[in-house]
PDB file of N, CA and C in Angstrom:
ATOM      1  N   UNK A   1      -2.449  -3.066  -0.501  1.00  0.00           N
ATOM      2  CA  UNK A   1      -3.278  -2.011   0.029  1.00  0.00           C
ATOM      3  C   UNK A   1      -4.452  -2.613   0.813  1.00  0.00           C
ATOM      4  N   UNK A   2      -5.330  -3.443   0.641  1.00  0.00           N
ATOM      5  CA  UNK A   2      -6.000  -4.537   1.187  1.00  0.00           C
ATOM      6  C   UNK A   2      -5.545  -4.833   2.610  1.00  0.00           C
ATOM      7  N   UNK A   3      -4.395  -5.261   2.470  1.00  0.00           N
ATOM      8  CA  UNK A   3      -3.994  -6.204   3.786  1.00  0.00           C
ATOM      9  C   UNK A   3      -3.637  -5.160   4.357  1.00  0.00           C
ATOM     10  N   UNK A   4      -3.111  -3.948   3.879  1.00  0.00           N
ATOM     11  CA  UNK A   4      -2.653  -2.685   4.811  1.00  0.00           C
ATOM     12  C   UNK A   4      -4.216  -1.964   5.933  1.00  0.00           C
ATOM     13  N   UNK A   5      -5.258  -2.281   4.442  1.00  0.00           N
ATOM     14  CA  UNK A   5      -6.793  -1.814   4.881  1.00  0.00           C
ATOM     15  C   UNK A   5      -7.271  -2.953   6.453  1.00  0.00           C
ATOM     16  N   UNK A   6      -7.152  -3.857   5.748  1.00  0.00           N
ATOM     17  CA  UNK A   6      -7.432  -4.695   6.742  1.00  0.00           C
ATOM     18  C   UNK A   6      -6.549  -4.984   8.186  1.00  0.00           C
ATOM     19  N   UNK A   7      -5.727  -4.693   8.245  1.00  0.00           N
ATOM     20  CA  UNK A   7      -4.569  -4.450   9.085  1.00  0.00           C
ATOM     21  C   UNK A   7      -4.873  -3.560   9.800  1.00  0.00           C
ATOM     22  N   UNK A   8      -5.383  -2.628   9.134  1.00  0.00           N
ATOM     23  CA  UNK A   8      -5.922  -1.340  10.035  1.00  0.00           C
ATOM     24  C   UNK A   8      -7.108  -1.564  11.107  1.00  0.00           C
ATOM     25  N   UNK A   9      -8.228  -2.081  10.518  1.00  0.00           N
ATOM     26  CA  UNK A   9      -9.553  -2.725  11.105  1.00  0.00           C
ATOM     27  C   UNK A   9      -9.124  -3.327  12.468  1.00  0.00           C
ATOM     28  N   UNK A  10      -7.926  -4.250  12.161  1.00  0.00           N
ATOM     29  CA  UNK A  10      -7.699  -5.279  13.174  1.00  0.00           C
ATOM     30  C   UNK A  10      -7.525  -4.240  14.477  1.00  0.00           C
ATOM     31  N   UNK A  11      -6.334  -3.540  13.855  1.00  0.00           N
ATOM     32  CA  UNK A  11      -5.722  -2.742  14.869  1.00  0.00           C
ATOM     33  C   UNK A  11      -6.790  -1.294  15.357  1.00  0.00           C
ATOM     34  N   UNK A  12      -7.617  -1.131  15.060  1.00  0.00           N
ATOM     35  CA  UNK A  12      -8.719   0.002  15.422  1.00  0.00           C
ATOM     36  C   UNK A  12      -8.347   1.080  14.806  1.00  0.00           C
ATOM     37  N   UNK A  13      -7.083   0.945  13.495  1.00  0.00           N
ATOM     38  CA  UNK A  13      -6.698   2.397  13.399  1.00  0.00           C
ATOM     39  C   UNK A  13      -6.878   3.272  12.251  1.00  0.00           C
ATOM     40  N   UNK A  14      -8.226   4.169  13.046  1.00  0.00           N
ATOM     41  CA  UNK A  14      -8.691   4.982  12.141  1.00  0.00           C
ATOM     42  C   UNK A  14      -7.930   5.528  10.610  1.00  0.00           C
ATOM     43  N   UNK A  15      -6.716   6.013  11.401  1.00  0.00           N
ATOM     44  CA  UNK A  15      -6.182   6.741  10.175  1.00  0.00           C
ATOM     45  C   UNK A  15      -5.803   5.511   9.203  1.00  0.00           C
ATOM     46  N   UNK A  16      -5.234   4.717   9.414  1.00  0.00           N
ATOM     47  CA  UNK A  16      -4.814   3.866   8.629  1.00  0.00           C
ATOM     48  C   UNK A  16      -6.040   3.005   7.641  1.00  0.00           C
ATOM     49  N   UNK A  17      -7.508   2.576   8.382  1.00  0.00           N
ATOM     50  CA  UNK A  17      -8.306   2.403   7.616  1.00  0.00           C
ATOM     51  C   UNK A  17      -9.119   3.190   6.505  1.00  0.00           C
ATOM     52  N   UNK A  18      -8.690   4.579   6.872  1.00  0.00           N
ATOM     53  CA  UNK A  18      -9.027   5.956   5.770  1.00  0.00           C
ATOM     54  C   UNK A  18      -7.855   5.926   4.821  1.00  0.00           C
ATOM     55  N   UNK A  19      -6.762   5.650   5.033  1.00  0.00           N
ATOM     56  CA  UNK A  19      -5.697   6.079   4.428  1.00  0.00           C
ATOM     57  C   UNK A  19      -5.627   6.227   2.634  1.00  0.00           C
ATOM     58  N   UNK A  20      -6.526   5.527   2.472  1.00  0.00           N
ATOM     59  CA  UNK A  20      -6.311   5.183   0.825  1.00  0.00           C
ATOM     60  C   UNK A  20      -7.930   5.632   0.416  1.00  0.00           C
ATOM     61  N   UNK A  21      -8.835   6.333   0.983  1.00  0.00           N
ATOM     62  CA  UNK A  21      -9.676   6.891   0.401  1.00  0.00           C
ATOM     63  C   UNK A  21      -9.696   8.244   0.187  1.00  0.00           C
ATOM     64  N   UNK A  22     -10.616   8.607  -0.760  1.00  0.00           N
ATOM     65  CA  UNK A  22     -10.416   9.633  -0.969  1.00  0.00           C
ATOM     66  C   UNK A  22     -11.974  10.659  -0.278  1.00  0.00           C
ATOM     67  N   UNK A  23     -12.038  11.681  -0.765  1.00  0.00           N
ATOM     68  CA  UNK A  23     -12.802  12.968   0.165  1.00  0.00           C
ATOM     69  C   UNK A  23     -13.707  12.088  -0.183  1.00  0.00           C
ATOM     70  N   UNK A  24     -14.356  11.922  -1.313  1.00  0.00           N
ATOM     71  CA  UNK A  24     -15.509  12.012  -2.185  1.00  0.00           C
ATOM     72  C   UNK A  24     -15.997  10.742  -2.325  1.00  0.00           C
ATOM     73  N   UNK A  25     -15.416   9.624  -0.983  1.00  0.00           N
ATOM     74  CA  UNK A  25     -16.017   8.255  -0.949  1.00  0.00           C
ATOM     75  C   UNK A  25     -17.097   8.400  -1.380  1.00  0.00           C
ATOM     76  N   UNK A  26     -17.638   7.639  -2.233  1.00  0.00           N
ATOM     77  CA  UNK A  26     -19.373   6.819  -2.437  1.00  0.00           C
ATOM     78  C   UNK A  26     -19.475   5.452  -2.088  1.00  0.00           C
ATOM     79  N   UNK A  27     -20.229   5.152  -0.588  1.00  0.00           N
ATOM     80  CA  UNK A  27     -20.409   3.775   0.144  1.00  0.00           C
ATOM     81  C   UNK A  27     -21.428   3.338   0.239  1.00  0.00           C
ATOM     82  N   UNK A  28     -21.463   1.539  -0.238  1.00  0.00           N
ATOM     83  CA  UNK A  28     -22.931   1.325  -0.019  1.00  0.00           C
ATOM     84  C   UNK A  28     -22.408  -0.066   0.998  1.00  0.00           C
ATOM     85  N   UNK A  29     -23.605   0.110   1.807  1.00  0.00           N
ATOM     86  CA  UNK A  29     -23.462  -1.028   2.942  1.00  0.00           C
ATOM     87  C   UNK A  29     -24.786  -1.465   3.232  1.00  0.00           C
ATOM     88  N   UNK A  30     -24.599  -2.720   4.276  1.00  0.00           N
ATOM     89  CA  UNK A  30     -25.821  -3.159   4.503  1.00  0.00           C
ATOM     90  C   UNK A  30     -27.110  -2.534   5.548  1.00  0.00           C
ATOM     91  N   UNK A  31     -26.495  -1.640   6.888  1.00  0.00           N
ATOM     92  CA  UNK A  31     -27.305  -0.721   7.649  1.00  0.00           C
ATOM     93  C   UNK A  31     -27.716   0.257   6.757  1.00  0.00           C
ATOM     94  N   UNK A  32     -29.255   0.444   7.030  1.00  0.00           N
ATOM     95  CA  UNK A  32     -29.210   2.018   7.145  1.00  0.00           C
ATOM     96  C   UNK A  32     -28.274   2.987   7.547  1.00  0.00           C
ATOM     97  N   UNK A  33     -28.359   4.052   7.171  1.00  0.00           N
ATOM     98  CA  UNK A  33     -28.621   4.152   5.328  1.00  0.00           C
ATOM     99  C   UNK A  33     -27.738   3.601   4.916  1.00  0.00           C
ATOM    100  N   UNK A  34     -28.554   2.619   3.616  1.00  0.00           N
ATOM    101  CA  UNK A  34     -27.498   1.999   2.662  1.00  0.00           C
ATOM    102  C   UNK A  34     -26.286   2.830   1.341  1.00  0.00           C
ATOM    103  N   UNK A  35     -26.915   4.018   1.478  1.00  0.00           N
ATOM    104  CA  UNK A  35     -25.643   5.101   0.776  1.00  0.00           C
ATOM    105  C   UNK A  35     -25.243   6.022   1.965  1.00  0.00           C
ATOM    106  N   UNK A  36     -23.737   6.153   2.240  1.00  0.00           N
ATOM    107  CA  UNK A  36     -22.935   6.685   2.604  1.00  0.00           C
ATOM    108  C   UNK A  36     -21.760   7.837   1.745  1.00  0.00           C
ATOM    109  N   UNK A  37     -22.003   9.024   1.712  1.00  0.00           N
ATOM    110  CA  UNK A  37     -21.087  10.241   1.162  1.00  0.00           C
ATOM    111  C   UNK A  37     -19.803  10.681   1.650  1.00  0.00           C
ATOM    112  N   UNK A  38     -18.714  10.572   1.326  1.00  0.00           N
ATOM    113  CA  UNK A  38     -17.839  11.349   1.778  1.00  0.00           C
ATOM    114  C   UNK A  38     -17.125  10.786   2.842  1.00  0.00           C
ATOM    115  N   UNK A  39     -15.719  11.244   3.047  1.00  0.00           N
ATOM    116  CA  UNK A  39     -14.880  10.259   3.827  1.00  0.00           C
ATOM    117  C   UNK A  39     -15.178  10.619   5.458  1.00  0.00           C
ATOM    118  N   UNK A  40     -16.026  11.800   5.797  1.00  0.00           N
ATOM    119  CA  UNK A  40     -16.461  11.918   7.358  1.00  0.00           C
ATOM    120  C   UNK A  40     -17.681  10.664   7.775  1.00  0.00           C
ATOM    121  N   UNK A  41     -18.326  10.908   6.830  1.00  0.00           N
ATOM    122  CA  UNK A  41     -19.483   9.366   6.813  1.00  0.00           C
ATOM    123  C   UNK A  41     -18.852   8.461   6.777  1.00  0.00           C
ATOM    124  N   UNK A  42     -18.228   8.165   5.801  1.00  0.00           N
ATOM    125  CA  UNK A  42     -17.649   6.697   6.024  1.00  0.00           C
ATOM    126  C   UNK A  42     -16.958   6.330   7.157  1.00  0.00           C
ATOM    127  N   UNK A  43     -16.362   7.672   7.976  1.00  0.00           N
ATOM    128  CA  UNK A  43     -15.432   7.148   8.940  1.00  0.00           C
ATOM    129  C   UNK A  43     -17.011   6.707   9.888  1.00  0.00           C
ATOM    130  N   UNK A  44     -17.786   7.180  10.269  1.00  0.00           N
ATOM    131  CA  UNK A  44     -18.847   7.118  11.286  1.00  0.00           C
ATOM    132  C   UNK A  44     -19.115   5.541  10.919  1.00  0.00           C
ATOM    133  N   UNK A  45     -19.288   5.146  10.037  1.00  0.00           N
ATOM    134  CA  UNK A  45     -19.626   3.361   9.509  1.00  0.00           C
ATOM    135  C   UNK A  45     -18.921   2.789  10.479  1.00  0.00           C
ATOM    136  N   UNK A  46     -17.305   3.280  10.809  1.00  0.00           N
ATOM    137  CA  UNK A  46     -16.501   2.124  11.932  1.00  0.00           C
ATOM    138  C   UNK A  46     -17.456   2.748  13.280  1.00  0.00           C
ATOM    139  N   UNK A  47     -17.326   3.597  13.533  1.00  0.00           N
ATOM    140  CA  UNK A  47     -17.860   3.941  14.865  1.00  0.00           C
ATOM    141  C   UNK A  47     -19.120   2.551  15.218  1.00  0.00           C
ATOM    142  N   UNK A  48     -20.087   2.858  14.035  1.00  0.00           N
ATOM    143  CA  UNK A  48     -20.955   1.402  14.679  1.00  0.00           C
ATOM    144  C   UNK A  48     -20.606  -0.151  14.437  1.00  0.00           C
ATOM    145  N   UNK A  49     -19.640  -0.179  13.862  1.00  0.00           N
ATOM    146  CA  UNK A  49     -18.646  -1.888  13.815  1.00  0.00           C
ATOM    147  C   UNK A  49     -18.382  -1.694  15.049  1.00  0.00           C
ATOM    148  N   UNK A  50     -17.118  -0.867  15.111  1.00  0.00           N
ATOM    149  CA  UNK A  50     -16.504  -1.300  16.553  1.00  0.00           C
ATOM    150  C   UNK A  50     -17.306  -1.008  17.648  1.00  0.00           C
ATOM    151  N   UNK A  51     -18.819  -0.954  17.897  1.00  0.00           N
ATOM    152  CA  UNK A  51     -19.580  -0.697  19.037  1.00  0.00           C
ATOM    153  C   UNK A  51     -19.908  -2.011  19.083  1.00  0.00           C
ATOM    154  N   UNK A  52     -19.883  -3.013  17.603  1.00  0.00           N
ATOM    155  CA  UNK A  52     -20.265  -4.633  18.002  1.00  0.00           C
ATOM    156  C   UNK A  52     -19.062  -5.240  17.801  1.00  0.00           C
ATOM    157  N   UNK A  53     -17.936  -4.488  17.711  1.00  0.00           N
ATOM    158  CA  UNK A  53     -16.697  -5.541  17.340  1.00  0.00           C
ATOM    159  C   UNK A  53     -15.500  -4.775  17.964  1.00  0.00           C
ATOM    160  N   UNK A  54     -14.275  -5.267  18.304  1.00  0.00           N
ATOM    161  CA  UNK A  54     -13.215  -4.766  18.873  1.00  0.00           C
ATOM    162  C   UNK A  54     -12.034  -4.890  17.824  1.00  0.00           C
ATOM    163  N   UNK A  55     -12.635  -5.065  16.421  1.00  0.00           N
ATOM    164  CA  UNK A  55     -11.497  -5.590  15.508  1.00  0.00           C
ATOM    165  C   UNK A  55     -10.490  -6.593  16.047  1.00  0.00           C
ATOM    166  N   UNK A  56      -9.036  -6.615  15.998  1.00  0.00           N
ATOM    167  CA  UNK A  56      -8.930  -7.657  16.901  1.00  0.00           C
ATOM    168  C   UNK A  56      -8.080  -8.911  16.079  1.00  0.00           C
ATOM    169  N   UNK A  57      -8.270  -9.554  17.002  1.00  0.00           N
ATOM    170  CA  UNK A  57      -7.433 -11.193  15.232  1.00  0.00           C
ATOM    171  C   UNK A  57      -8.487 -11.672  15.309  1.00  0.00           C
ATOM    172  N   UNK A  58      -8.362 -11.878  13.815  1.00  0.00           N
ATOM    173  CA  UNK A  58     -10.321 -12.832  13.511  1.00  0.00           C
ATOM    174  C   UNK A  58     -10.750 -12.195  12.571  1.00  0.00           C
ATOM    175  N   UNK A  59     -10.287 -10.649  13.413  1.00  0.00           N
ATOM    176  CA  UNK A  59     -11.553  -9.485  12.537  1.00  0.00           C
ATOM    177  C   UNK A  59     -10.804  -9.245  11.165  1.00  0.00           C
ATOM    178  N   UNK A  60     -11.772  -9.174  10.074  1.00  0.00           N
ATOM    179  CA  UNK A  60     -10.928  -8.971   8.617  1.00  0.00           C
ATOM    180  C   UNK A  60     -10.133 -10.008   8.483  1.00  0.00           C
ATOM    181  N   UNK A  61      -9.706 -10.987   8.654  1.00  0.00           N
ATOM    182  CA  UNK A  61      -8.956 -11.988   7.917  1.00  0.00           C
ATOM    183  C   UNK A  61      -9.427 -12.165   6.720  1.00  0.00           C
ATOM    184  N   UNK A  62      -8.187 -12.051   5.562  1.00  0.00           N
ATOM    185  CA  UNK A  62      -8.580 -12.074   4.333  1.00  0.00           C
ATOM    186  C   UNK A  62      -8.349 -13.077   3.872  1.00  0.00           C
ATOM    187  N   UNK A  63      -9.480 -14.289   3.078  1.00  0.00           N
ATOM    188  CA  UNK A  63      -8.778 -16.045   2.835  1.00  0.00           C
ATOM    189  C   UNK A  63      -9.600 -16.024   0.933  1.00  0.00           C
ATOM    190  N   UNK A  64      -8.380 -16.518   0.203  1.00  0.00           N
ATOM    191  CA  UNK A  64      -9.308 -16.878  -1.168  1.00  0.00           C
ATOM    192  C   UNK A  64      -9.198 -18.492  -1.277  1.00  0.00           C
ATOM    193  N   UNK A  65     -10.254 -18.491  -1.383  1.00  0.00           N
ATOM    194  CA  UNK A  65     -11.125 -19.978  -1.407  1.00  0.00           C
ATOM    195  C   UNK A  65     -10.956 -20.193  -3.362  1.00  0.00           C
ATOM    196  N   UNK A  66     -10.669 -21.990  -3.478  1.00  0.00           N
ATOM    197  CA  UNK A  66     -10.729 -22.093  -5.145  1.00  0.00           C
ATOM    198  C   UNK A  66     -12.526 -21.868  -5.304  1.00  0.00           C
ATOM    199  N   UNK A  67     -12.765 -21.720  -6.155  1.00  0.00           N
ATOM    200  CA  UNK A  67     -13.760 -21.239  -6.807  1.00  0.00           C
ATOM    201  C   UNK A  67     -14.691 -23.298  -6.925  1.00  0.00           C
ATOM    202  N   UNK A  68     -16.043 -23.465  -6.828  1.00  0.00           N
ATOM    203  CA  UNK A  68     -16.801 -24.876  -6.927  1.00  0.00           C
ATOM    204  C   UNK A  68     -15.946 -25.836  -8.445  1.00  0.00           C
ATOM    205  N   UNK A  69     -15.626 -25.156  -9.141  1.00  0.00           N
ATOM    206  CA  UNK A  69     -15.498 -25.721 -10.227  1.00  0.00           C
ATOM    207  C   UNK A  69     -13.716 -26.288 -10.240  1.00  0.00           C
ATOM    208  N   UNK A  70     -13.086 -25.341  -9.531  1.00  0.00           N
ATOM    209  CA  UNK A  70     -11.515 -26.114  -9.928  1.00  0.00           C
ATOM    210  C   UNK A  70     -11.214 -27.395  -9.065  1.00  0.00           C
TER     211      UNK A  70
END
């Protein structure tokens, strides 16, 4: 579901980056405002990414790194 989420980002596609939320999102991010309600707000959050980003390859690549200790 992740890589489907992120897949979406790349590709700009709205529906697909909503796809797995629900009405009643509760979002916290780093812009003002840092709480976001509901899945119409949350969609507005991409509106100002993709005004600094084109998603794209690059964008969202998902990498797990070992952790300092292993």
């Amino acid at each position: 579901m992740i890589e489907d989420w992120a897949k979406a980002v790349r590709e700009v596609d709205m529906g697909g980056i909503l796809a797995h939320h629900t009405e009643d999102i509760l979002m916290f991010d780093v812009p003002p405002p840092l709480q976001w309600k509901g899945i119409e707000a949350y969609r507005k959050t991409w509106d100002l990414f993709f005004n600094y980003s084109d998603g794209g390859e690059g964008s969202f690549d998902l990498h797990s790194y070992p952790l300092e200790s292993e």
